[in-house]
Protein backbone atom coordinates (compact mmCIF):
# COMPACT_ATOMS: atom_id res chain seq x y z
CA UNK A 1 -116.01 -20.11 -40.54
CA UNK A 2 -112.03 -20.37 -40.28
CA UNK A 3 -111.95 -16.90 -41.84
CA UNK A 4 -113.83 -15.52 -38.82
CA UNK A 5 -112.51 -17.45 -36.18
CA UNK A 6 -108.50 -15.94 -37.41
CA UNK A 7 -110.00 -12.84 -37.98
CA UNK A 8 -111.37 -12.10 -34.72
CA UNK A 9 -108.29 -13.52 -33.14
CA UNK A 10 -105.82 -11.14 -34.91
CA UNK A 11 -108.43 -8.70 -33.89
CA UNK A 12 -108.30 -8.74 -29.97
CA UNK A 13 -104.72 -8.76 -30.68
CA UNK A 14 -104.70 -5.71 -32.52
CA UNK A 15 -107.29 -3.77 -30.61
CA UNK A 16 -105.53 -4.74 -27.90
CA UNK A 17 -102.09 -2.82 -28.66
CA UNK A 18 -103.98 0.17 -30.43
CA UNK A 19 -106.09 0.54 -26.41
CA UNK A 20 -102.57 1.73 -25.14
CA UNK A 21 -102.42 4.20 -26.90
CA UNK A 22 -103.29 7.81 -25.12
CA UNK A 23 -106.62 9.18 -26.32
CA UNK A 24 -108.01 6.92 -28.56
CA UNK A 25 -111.11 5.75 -29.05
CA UNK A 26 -111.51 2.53 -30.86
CA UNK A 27 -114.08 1.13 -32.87
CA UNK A 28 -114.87 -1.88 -34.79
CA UNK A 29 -116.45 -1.77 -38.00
CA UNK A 30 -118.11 -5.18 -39.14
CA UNK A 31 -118.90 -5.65 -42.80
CA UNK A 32 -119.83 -7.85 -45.57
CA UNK A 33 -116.94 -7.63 -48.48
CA UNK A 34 -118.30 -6.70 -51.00
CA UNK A 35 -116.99 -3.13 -52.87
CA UNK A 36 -120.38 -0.84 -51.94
CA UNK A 37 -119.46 -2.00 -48.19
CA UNK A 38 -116.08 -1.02 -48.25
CA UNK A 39 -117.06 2.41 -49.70
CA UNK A 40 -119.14 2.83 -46.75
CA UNK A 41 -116.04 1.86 -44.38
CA UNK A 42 -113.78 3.87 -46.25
CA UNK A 43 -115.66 7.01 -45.99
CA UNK A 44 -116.15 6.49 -42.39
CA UNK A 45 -112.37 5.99 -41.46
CA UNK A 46 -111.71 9.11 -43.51
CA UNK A 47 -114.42 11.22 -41.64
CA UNK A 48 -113.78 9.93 -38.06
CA UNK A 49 -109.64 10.44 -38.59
CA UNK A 50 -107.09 9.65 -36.67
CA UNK A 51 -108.17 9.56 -32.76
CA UNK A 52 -110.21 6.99 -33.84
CA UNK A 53 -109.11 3.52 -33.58
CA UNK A 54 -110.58 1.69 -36.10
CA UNK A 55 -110.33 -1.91 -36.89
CA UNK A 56 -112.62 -3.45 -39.41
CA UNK A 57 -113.51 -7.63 -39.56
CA UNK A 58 -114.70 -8.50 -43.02
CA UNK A 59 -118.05 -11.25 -43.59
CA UNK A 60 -117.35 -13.34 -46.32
CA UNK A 61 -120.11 -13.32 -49.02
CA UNK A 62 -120.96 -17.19 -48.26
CA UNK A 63 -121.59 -16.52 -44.25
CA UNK A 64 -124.73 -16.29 -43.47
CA UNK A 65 -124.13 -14.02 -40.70
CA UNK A 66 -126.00 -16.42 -38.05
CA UNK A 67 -122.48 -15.71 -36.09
CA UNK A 68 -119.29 -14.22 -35.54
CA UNK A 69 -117.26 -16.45 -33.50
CA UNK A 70 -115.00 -14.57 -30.98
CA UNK A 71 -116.82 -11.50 -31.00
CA UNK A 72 -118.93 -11.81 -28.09
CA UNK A 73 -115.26 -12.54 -26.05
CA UNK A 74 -113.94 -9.69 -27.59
CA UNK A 75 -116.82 -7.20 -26.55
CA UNK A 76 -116.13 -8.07 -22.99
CA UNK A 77 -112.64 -7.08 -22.87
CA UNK A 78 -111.66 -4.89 -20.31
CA UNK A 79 -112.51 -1.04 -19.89
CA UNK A 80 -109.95 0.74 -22.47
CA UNK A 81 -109.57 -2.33 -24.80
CA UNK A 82 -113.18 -3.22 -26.01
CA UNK A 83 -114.75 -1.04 -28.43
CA UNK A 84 -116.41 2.11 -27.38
CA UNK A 85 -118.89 1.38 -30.52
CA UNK A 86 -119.45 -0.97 -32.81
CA UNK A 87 -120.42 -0.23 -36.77
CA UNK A 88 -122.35 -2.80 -38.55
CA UNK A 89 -123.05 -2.56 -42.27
CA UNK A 90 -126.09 -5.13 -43.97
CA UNK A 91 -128.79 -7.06 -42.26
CA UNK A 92 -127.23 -10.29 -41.91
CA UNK A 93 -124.09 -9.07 -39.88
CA UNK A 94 -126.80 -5.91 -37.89
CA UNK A 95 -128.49 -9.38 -36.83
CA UNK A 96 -124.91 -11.13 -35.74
CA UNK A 97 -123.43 -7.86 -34.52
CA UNK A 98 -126.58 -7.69 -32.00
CA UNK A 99 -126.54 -11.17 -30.99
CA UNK A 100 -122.72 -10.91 -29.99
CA UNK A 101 -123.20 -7.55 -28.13
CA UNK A 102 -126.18 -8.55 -26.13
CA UNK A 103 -127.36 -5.91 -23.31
CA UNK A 104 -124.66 -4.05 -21.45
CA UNK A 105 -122.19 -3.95 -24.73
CA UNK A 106 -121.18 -1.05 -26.67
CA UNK A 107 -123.66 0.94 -28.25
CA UNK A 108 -124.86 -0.38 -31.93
CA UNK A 109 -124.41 2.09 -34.73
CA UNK A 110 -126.55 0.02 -37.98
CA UNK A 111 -126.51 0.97 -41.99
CA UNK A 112 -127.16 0.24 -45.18
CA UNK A 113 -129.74 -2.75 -44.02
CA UNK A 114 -133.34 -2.40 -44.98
CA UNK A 115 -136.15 -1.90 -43.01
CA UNK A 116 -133.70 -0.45 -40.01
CA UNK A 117 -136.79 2.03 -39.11
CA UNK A 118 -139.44 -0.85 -38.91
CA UNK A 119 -136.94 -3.03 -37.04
CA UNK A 120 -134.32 -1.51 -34.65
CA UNK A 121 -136.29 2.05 -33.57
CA UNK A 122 -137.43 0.56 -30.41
CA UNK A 123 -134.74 -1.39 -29.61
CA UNK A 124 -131.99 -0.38 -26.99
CA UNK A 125 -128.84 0.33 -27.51
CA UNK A 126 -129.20 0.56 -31.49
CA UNK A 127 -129.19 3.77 -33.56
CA UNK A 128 -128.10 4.33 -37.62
CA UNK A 129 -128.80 5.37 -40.92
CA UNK A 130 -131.65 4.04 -42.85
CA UNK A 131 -130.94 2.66 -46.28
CA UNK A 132 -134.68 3.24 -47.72
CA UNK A 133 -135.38 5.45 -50.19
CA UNK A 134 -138.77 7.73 -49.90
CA UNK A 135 -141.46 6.80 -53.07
CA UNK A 136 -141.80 10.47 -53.57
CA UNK A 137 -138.18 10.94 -54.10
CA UNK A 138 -138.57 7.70 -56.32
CA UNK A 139 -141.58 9.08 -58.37
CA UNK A 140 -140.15 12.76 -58.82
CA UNK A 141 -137.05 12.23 -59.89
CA UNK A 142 -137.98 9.38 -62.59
CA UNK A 143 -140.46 11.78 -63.71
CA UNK A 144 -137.98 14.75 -64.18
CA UNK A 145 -135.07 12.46 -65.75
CA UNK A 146 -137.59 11.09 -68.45
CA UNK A 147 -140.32 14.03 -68.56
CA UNK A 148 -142.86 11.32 -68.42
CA UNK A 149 -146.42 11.93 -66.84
CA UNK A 150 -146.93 10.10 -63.62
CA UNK A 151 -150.75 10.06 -62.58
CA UNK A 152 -150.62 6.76 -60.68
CA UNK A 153 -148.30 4.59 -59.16
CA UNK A 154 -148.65 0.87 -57.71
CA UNK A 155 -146.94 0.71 -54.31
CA UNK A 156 -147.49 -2.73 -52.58
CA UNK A 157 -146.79 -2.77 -48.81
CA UNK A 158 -146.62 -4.80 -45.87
CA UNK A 159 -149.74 -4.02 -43.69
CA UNK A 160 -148.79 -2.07 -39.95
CA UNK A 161 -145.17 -2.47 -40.49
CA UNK A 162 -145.36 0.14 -43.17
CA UNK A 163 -148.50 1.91 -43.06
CA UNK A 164 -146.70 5.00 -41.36
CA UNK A 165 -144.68 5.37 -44.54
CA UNK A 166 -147.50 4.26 -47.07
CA UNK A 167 -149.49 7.35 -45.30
CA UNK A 168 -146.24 9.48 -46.10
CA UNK A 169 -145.51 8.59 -49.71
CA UNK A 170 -149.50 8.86 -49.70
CA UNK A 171 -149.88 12.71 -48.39
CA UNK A 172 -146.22 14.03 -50.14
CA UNK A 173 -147.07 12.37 -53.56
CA UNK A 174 -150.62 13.36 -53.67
CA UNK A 175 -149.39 17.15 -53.27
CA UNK A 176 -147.37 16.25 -56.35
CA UNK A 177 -150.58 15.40 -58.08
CA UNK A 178 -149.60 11.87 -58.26
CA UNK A 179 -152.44 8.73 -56.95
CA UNK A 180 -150.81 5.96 -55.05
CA UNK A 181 -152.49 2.57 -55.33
CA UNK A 182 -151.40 1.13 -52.42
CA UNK A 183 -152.09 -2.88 -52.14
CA UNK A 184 -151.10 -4.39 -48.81
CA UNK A 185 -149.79 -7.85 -49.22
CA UNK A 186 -150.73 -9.03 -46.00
CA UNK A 187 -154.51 -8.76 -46.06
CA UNK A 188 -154.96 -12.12 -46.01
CA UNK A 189 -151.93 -12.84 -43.73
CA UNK A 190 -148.53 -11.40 -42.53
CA UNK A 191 -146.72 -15.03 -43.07
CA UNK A 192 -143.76 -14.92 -45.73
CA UNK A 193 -145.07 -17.96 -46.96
CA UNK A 194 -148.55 -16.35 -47.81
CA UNK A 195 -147.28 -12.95 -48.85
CA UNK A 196 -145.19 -15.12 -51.59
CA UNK A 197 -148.26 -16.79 -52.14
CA UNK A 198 -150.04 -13.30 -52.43
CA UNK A 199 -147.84 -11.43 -54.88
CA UNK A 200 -147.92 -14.75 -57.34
CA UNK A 201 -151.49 -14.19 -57.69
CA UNK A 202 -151.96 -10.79 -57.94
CA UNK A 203 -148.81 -8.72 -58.72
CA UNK A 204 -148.82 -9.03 -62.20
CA UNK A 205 -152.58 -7.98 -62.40
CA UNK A 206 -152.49 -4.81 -60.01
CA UNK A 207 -149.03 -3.65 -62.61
CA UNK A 208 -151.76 -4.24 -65.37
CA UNK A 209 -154.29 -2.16 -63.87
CA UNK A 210 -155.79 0.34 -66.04
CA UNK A 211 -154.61 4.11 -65.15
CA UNK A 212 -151.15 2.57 -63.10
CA UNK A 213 -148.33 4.73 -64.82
CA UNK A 214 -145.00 3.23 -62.61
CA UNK A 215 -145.14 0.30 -59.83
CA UNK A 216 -142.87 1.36 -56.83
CA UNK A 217 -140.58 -1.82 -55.88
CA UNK A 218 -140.95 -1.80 -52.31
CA UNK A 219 -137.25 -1.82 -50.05
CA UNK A 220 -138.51 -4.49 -48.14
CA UNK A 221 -136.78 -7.65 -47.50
CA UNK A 222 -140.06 -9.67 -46.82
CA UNK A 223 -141.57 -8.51 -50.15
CA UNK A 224 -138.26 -8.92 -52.20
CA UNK A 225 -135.99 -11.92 -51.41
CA UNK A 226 -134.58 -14.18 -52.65
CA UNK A 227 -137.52 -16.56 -52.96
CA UNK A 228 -139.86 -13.51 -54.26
CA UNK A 229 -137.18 -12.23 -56.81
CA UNK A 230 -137.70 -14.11 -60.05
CA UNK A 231 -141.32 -13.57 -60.05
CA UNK A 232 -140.47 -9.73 -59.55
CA UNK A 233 -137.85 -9.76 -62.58
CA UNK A 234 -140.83 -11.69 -64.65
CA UNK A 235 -143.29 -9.24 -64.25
CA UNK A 236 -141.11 -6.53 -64.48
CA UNK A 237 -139.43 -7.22 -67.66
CA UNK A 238 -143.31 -7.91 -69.48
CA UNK A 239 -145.08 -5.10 -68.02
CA UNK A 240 -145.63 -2.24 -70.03
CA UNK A 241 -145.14 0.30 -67.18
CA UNK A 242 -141.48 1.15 -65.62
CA UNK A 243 -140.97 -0.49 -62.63
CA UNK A 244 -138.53 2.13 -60.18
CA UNK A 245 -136.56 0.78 -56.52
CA UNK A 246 -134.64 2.66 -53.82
CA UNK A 247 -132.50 -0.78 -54.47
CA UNK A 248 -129.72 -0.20 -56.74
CA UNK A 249 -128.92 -4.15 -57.91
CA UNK A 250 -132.44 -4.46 -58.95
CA UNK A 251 -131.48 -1.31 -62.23
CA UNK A 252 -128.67 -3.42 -63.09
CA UNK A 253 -127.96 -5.19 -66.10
CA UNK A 254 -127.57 -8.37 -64.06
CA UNK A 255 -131.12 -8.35 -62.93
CA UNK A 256 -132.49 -5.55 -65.24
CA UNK A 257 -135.69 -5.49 -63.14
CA UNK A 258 -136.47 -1.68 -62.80
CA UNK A 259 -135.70 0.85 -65.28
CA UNK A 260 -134.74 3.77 -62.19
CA UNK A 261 -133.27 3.17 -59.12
CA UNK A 262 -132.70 6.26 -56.44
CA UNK A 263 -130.36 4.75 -53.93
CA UNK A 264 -128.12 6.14 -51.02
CA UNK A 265 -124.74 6.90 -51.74
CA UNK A 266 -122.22 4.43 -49.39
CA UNK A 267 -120.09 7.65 -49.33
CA UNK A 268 -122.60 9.97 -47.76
CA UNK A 269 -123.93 6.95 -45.38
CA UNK A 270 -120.60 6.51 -44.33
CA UNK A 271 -120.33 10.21 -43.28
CA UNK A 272 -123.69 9.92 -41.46
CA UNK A 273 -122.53 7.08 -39.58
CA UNK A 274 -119.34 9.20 -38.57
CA UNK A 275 -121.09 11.50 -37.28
CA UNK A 276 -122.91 9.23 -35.27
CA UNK A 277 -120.05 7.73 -33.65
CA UNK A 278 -118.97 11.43 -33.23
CA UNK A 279 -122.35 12.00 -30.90
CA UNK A 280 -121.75 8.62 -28.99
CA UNK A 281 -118.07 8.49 -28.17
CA UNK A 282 -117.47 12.80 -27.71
CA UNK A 283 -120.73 14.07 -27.05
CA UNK A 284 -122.56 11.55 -24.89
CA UNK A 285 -125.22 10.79 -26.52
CA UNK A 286 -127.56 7.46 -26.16
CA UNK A 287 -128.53 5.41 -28.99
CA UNK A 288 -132.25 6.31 -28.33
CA UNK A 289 -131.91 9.64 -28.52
CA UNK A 290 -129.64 9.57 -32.22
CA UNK A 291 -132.97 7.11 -33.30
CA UNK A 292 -132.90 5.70 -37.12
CA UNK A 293 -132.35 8.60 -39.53
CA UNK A 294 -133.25 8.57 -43.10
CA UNK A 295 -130.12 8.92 -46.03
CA UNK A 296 -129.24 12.14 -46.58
CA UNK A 297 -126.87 11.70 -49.91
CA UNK A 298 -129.14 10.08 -52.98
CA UNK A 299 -127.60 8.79 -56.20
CA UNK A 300 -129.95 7.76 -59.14
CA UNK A 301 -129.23 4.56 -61.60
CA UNK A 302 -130.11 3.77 -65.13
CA UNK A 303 -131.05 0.85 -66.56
CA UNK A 304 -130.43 1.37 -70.50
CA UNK A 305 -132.04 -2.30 -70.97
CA UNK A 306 -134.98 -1.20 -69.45
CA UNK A 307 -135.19 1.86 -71.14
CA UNK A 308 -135.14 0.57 -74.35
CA UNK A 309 -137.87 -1.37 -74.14
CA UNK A 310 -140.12 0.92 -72.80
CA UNK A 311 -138.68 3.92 -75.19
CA UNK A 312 -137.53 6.10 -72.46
CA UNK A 313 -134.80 8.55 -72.81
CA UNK A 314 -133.35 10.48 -70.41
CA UNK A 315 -133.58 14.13 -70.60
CA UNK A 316 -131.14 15.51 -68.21
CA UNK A 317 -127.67 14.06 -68.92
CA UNK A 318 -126.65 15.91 -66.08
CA UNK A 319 -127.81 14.20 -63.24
CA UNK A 320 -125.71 11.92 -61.83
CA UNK A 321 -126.70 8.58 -63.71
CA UNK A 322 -124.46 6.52 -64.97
């Protein structure tokens, strides 16, 4: 909490000075620490260059994000000094960056959270770049990296909050000739406490299903947490089948949960949120009409731990796995 409370006071300082300066537009970029984070940031100082104002306050990796003290004052500086937009990078700090603004403040530009599209679409004065990764982009690319046949994949969900994109990965993956087995978690009830309850019963028996050739690890904070995780890691690591995630940690050898992950490059999302800002600050344009738009730049991760044990082998060294 000390951390944030100097941090925010060297930053009205700073922003402050930088206002005088003739054509400028500043911005303040809030952001958890750690390196994938400051990709993003770096990318999007490089892109936005030097009219741009940019001053960055850093979340430790123990805040929970429930608040940034000193923001809120520092929003409601006068005409010229506060920023003209605000950047916020992660779910926790979207949540605190929201909170501080309130109605009236700058305009909202949100990334690399998940489920942006489900959550900030219809609210005001929000716009950004998703940080979910399509199942058909999932599904192909595995299946062109490994030349394994995919008839069927598992893809559990989270009832009306995702049916629009179940229907999607539904209709693009069936042109593919691939079957998704959709399961929606929240049959029985939409409480976190039940749809925990829910995959302990059943997740390991719908991987097991007869004719299931991948499971699809959802991007969905409600369906993996931190409470959900370790039974996700403990099916994934007996099943038979590969398990693939738009969530690169969960291909790592720290977790080794899924064998693939396609995930958005921090690079390209920082470029997309650029451009953004760009539309806001130059062009006039409202955060309703920029929307939630999906991640343009895609890298793909290997997990060699994973692969081993279900005797994969990747078949196109060239792709950009590392």
């Amino acid at each position: 909490m000390r951390c944030w409370v100097r941090g925010v006071v060297m930053l009205v300082l700073v922003l402050s000075a930088v206002a005088q300066a003739a054509d400028m537009f500043p911005v303040l970029v809030v952001r958890p620490e750690q390196p994938t984070f400051a990709a993003a940031a770096a990318s999007l100082q490089g892109e936005l260059g030097p009219r741009y104002a940019i001053t960055t306050l850093v979340a430790p990796a123990q805040d929970d994000g429930a608040a940034l003290p000193g923001l809120a004052q520092y929003v409601a500086l006068p005409k010229g000094q506060a920023p003209r937009v605000v950047v916020a990078f992660d779910n926790r700090v979207i949540r605190a960056v929201r909170a501080a603004v309130g109605p009236g403040g700058p305009p909202v530009v949100a990334a690399m959270g998940l489920n942006l599209m489900q959550e900030l679409s219809p609210a005001a004065g929000v716009c950004g770049v998703s940080f979910d990764v399509a199942p058909f982009t999932l599904v192909t690319r595995f299946q062109a990296l490994t030349h394994s046949r995919i008839r069927a994949v598992l893809l559990p969900y989270r009832g009306q909050a995702f049916a629009t994109q179940v229907a999607d990965a539904i209709r693009q993956l069936d042109r593919a000739g691939i079957r998704v087995v959709a399961r929606d978690v929240t049959a029985d009830g939409a409480d976190p406490q039940r749809i925990a309850w829910v995959l302990e019963r059943y997740l390991a028996g719908w991987a097991a299903e007869e004719g299931i050739d991948a499971v699809v690890v959802p991007s969905d904070s409600v369906l993996v947490n931190r409470r959900t995780l370790p039974l996700w890691i403990k099916v994934g690591r007996r099943s038979s089948r590969p398990f693939l995630t738009g969530i690169e940690a969960l291909a790592t050898p720290d977790l080794s949960l899924c064998v693939f992950a396609a995930a958005p490059d921090p690079h390209g999302i920082g470029s997309q949120v650029a451009q953004l800002v760009v539309q806001l600050v130059e062009d006039r344009a409202t955060p309703a009409q920029l929307g939630i738009e999906p991640p343009i730049q895609i890298l793909s991760r290997w997990d060699q731990t994973q692969a081993d044990r279900l005797g994969l082998t990747l078949h196109d060294p060239a792709q950009d796995v590392p």
